[in-house]
PDB file of N, CA and C in Angstrom:
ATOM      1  N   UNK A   1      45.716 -71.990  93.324  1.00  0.00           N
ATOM      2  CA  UNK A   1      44.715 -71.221  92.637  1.00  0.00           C
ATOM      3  C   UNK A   1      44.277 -70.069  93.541  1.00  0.00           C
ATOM      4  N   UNK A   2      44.357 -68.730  92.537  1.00  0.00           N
ATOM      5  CA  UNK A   2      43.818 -67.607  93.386  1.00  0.00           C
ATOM      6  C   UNK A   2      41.922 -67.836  93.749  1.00  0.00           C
ATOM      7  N   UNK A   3      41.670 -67.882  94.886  1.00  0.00           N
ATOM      8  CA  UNK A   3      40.090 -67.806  95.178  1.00  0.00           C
ATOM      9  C   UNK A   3      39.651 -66.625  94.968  1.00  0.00           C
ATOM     10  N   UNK A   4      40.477 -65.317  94.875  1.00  0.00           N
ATOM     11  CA  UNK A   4      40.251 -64.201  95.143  1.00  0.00           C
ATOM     12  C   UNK A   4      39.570 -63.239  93.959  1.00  0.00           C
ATOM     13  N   UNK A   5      40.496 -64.023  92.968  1.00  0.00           N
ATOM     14  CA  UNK A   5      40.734 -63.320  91.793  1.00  0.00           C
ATOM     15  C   UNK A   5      39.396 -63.897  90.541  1.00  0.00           C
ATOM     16  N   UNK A   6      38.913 -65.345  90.890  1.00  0.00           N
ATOM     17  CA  UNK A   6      38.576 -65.869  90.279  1.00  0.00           C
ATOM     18  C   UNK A   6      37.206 -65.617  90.554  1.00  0.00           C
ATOM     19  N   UNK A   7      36.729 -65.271  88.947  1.00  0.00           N
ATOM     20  CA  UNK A   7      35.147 -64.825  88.751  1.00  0.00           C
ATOM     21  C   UNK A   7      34.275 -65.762  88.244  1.00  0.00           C
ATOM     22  N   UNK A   8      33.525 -66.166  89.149  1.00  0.00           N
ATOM     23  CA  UNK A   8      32.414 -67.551  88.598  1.00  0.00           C
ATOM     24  C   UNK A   8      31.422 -67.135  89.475  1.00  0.00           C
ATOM     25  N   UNK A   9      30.734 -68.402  88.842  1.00  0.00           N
ATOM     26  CA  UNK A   9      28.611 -68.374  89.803  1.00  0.00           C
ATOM     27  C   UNK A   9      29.204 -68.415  91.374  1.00  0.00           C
ATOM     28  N   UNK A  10      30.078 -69.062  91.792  1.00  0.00           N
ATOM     29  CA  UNK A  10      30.584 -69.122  93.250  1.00  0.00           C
ATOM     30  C   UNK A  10      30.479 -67.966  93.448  1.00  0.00           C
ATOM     31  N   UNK A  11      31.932 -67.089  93.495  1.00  0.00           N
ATOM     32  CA  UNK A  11      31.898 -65.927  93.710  1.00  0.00           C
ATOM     33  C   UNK A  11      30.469 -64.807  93.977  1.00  0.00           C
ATOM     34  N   UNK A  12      29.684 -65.262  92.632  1.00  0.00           N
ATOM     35  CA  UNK A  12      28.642 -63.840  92.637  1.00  0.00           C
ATOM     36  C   UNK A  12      27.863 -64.059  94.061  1.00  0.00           C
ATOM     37  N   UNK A  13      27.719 -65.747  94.087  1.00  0.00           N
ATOM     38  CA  UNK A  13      26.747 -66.280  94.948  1.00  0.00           C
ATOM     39  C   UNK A  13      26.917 -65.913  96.156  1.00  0.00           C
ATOM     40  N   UNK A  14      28.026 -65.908  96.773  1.00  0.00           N
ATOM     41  CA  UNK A  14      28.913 -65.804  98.159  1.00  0.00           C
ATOM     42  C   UNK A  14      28.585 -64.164  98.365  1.00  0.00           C
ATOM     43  N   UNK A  15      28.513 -63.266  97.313  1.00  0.00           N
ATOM     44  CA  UNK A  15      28.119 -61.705  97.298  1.00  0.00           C
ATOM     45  C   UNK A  15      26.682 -61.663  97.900  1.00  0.00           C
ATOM     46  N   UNK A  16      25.724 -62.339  96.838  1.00  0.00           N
ATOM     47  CA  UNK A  16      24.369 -62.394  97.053  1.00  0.00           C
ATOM     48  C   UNK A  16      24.223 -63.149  98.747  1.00  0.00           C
ATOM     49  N   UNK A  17      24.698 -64.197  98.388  1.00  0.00           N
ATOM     50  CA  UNK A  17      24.329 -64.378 100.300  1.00  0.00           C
ATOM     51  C   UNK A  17      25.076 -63.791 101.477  1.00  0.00           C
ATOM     52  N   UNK A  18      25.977 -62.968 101.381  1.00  0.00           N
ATOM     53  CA  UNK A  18      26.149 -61.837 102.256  1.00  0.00           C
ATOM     54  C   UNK A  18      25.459 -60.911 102.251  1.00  0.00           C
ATOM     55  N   UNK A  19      25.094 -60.584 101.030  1.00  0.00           N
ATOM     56  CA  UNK A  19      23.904 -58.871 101.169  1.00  0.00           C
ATOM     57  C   UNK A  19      22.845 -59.542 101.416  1.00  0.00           C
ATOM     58  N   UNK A  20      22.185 -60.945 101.134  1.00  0.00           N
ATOM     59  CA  UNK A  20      21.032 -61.258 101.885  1.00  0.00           C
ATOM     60  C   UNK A  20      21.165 -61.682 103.303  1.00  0.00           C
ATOM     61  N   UNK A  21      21.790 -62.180 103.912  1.00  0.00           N
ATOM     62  CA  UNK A  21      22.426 -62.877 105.328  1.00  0.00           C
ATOM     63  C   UNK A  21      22.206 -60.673 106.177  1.00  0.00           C
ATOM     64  N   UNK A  22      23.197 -59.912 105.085  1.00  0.00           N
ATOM     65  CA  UNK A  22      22.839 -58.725 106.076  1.00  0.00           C
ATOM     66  C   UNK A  22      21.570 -58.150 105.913  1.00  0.00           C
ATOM     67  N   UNK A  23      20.921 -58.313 104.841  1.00  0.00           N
ATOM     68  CA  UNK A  23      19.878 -57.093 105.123  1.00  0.00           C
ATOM     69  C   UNK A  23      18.528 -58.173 105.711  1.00  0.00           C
ATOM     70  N   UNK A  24      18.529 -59.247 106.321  1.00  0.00           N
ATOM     71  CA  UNK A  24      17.843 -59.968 106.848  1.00  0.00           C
ATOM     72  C   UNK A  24      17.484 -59.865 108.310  1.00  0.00           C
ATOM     73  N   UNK A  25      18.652 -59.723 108.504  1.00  0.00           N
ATOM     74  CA  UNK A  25      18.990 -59.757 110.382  1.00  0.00           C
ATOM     75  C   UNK A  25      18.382 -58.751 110.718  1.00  0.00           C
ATOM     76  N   UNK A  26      17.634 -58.769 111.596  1.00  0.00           N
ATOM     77  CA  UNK A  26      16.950 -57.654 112.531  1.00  0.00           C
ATOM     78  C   UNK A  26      18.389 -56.790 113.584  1.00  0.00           C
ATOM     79  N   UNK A  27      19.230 -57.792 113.911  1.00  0.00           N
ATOM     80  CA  UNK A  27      20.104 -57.436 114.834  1.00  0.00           C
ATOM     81  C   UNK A  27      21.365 -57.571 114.071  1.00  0.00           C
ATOM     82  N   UNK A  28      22.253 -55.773 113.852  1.00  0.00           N
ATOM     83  CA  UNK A  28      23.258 -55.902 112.877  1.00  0.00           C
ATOM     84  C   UNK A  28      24.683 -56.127 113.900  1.00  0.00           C
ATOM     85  N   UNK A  29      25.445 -57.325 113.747  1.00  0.00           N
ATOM     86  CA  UNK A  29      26.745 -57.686 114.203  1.00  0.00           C
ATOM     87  C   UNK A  29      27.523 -56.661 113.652  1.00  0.00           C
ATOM     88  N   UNK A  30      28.822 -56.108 114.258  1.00  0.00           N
ATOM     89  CA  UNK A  30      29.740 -55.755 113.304  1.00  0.00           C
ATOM     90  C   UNK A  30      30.860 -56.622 112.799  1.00  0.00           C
ATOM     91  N   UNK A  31      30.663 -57.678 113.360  1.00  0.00           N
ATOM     92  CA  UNK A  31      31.815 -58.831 113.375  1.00  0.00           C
ATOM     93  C   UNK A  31      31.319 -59.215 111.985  1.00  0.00           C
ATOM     94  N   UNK A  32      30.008 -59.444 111.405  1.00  0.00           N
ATOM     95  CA  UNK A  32      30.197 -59.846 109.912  1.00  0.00           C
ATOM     96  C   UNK A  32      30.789 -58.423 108.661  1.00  0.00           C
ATOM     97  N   UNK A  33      30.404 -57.635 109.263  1.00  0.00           N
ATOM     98  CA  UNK A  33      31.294 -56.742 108.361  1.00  0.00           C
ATOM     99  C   UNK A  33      32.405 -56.824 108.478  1.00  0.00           C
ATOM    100  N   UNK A  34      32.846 -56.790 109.654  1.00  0.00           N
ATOM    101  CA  UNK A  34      34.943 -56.810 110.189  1.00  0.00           C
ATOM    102  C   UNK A  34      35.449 -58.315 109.291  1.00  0.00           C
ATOM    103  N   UNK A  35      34.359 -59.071 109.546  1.00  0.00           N
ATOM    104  CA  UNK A  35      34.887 -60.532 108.441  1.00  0.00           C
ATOM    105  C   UNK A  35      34.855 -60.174 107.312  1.00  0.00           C
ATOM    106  N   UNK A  36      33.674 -59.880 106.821  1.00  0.00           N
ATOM    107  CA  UNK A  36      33.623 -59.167 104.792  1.00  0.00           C
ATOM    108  C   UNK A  36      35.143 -58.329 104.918  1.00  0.00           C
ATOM    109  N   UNK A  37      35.258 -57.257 105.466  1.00  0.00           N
ATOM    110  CA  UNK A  37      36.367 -56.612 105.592  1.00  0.00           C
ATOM    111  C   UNK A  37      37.559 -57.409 105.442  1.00  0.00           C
ATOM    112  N   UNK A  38      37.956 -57.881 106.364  1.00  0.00           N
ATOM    113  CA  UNK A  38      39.235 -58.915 105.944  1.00  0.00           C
ATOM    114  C   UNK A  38      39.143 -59.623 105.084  1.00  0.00           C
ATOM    115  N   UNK A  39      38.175 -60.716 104.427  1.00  0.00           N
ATOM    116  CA  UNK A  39      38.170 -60.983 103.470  1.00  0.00           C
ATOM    117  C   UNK A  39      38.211 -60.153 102.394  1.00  0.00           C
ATOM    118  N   UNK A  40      38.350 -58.590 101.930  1.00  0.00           N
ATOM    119  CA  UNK A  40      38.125 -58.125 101.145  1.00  0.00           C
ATOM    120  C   UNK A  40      39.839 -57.710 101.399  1.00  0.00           C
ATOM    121  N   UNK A  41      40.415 -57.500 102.371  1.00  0.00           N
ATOM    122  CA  UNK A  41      41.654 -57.155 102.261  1.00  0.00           C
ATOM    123  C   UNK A  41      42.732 -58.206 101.822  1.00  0.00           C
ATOM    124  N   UNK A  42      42.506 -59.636 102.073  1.00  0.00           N
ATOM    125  CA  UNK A  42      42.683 -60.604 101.353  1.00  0.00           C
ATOM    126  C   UNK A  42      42.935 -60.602  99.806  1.00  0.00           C
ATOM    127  N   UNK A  43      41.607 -60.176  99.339  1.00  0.00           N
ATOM    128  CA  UNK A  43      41.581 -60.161  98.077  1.00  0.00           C
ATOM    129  C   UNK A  43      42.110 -58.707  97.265  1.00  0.00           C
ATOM    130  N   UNK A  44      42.706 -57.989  97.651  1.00  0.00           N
ATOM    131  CA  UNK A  44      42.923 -56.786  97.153  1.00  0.00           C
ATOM    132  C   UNK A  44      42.402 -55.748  96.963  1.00  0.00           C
ATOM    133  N   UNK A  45      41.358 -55.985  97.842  1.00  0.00           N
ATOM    134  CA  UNK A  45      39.876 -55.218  97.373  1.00  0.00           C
ATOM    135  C   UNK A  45      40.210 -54.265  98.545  1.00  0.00           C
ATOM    136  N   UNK A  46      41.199 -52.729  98.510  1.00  0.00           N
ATOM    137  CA  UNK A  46      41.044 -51.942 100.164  1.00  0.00           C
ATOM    138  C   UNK A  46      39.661 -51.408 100.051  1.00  0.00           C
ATOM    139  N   UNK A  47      39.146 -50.549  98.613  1.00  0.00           N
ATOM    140  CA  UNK A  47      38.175 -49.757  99.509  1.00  0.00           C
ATOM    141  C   UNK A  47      36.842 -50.350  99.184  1.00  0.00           C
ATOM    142  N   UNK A  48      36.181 -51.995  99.100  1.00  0.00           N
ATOM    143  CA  UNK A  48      35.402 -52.193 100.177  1.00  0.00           C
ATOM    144  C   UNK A  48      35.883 -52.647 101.786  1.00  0.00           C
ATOM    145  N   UNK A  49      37.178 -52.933 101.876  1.00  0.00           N
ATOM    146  CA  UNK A  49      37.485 -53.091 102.888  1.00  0.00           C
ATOM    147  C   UNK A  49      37.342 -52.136 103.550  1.00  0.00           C
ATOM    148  N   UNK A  50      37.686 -51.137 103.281  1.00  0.00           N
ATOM    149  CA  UNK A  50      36.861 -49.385 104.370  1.00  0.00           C
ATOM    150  C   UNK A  50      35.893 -49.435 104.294  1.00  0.00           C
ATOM    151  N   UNK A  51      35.163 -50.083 103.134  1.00  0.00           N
ATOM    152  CA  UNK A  51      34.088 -49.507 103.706  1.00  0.00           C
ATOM    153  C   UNK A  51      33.126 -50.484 104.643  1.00  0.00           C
ATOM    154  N   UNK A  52      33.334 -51.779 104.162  1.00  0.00           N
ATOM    155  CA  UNK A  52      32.970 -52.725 105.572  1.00  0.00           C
ATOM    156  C   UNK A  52      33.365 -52.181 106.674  1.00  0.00           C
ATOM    157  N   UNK A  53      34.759 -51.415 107.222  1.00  0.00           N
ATOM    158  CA  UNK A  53      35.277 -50.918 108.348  1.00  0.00           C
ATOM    159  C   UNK A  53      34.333 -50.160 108.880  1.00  0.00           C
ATOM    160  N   UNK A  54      34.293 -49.107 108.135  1.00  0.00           N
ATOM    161  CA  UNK A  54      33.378 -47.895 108.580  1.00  0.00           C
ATOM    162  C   UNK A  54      32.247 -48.626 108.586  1.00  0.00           C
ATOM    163  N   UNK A  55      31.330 -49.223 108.515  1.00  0.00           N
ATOM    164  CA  UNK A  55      29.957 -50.361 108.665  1.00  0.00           C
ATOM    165  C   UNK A  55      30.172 -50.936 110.281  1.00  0.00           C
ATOM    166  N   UNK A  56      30.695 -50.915 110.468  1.00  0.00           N
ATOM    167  CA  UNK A  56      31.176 -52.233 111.118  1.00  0.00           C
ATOM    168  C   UNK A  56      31.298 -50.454 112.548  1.00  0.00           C
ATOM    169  N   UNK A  57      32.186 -50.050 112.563  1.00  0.00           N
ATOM    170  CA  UNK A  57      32.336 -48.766 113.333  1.00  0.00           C
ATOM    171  C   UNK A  57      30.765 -47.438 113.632  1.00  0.00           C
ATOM    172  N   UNK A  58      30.091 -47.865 112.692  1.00  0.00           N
ATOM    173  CA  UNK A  58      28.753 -47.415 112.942  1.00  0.00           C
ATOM    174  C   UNK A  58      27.776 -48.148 113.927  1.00  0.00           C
ATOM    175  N   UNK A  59      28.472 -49.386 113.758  1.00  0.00           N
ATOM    176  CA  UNK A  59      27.359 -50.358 114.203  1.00  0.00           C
ATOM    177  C   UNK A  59      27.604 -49.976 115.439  1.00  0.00           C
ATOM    178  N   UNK A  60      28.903 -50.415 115.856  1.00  0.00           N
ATOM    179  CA  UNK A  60      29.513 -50.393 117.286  1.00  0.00           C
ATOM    180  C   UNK A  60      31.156 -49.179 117.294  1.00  0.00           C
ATOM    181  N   UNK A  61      30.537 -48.224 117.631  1.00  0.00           N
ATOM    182  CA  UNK A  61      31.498 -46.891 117.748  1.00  0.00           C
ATOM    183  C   UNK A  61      32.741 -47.411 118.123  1.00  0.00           C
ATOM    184  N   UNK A  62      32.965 -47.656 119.275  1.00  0.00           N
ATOM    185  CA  UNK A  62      34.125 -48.028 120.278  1.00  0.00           C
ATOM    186  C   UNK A  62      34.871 -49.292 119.897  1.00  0.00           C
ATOM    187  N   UNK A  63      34.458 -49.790 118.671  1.00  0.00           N
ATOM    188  CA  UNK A  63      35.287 -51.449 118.521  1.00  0.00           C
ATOM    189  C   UNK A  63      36.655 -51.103 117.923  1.00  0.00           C
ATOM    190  N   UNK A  64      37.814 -50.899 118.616  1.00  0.00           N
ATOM    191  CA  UNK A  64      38.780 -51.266 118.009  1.00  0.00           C
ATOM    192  C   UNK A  64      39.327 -52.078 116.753  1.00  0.00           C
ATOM    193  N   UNK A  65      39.062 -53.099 116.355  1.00  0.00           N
ATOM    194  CA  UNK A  65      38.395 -54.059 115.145  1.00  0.00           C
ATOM    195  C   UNK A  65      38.486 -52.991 114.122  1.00  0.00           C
ATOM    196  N   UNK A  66      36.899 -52.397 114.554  1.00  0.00           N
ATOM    197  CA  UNK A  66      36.927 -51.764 112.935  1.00  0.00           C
ATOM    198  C   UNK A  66      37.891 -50.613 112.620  1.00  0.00           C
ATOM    199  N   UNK A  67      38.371 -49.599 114.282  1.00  0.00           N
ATOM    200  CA  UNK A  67      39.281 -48.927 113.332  1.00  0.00           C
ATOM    201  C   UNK A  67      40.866 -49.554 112.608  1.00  0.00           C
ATOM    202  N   UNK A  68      40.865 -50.779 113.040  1.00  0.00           N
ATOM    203  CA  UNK A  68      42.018 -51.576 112.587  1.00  0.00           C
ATOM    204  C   UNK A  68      41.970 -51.729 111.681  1.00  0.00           C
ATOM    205  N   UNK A  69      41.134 -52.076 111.223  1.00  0.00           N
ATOM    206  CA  UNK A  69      40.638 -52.801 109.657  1.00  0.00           C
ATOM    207  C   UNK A  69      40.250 -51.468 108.772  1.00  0.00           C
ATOM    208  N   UNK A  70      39.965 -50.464 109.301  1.00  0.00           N
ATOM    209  CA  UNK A  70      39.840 -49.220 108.615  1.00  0.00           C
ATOM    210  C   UNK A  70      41.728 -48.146 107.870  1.00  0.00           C
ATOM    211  N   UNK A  71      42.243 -48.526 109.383  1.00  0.00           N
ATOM    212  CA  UNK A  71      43.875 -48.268 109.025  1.00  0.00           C
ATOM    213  C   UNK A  71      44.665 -49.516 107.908  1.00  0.00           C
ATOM    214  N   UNK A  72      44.645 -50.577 107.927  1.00  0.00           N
ATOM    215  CA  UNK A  72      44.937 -51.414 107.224  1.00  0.00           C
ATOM    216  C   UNK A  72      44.424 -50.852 105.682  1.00  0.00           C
ATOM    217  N   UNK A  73      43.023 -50.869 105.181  1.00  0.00           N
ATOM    218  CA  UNK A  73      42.882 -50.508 104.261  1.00  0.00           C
ATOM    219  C   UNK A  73      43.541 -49.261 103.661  1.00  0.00           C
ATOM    220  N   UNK A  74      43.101 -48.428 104.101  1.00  0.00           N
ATOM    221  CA  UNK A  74      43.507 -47.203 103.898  1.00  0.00           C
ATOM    222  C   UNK A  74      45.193 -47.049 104.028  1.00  0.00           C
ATOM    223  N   UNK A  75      46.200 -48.154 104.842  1.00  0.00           N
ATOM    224  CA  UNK A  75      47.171 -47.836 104.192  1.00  0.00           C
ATOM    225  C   UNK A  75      47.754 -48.672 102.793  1.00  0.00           C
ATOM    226  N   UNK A  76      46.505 -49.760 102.694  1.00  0.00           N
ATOM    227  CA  UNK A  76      46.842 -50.320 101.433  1.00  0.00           C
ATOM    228  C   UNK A  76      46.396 -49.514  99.960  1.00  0.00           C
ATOM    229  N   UNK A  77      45.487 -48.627 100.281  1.00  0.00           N
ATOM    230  CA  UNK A  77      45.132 -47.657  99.353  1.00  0.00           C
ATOM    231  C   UNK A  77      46.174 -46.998  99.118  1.00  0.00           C
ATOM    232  N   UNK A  78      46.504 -46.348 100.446  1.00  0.00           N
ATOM    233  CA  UNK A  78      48.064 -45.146  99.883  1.00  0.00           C
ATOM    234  C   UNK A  78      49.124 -46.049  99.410  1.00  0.00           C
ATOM    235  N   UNK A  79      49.068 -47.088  99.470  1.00  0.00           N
ATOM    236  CA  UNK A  79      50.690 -47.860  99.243  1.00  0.00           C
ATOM    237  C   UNK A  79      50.507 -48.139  97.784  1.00  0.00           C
ATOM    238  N   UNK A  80      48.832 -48.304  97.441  1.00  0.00           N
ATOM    239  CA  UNK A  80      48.795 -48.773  96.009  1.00  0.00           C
ATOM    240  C   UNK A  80      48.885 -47.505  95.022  1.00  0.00           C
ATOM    241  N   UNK A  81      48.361 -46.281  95.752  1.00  0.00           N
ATOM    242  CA  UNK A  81      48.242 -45.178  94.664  1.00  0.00           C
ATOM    243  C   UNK A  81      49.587 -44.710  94.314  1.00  0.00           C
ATOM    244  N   UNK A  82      50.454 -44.886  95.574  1.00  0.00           N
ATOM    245  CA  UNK A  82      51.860 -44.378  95.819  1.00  0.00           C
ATOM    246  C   UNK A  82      52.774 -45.346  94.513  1.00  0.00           C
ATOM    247  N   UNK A  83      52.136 -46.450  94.480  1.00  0.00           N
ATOM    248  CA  UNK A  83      53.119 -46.606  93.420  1.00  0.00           C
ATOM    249  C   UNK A  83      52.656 -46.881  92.102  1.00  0.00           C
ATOM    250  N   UNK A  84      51.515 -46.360  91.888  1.00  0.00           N
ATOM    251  CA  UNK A  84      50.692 -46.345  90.485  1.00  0.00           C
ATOM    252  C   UNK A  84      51.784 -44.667  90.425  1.00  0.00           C
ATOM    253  N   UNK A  85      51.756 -43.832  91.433  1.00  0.00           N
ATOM    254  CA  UNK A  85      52.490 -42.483  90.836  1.00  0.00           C
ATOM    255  C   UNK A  85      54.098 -42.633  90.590  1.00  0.00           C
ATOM    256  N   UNK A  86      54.615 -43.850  91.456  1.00  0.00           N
ATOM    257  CA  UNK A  86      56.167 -44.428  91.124  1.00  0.00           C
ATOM    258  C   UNK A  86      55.864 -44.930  89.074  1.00  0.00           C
ATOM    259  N   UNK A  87      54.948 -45.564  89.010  1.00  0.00           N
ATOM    260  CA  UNK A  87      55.170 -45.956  87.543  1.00  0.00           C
ATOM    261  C   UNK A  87      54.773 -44.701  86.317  1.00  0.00           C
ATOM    262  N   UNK A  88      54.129 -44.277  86.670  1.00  0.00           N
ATOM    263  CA  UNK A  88      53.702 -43.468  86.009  1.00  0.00           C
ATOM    264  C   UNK A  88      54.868 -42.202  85.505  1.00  0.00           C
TER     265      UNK A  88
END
């Protein structure tokens, strides 16, 4: 079974307690965005996966991490548009 794909009270819930878990913390990690991030690249999802990246690269400029996770997305974006223009 896809976890990814599948839309239930789970899912929304796991949303809601990440945006509450972040906007709680006085002190912002970038490691929970770089996690949302991969989990979002997981699921097919590239551009919140950029944009957790870029979150995550604000927090902490210099983390390698996020520009990884920023290139990953972004080449799953071009790979997906690239062949939405192959079918088309």
């Amino acid at each position: 079974m896809n976890l990814c794909r599948r839309k239930n009270k789970s899912t929304d819930s796991f949303e809601e307690w990440m945006e509450e878990f972040i906007d709680s913390r006085r002190t912002v990690y970038p490691s929970v965005y770089a996690r949302r991030s991969l989990c979002y690249l997981f699921c097919n999802q590239p551009d919140r996966a950029l944009y957790d990246g870029m979150i995550a690269q604000e927090v902490f400029p210099d983390w390698p991490t996020a520009f990884y996770l920023q290139s990953v997305a972004l080449y799953i974006q071009i790979k997906y548009d690239h062949l939405i223009l192959l079918i088309l």
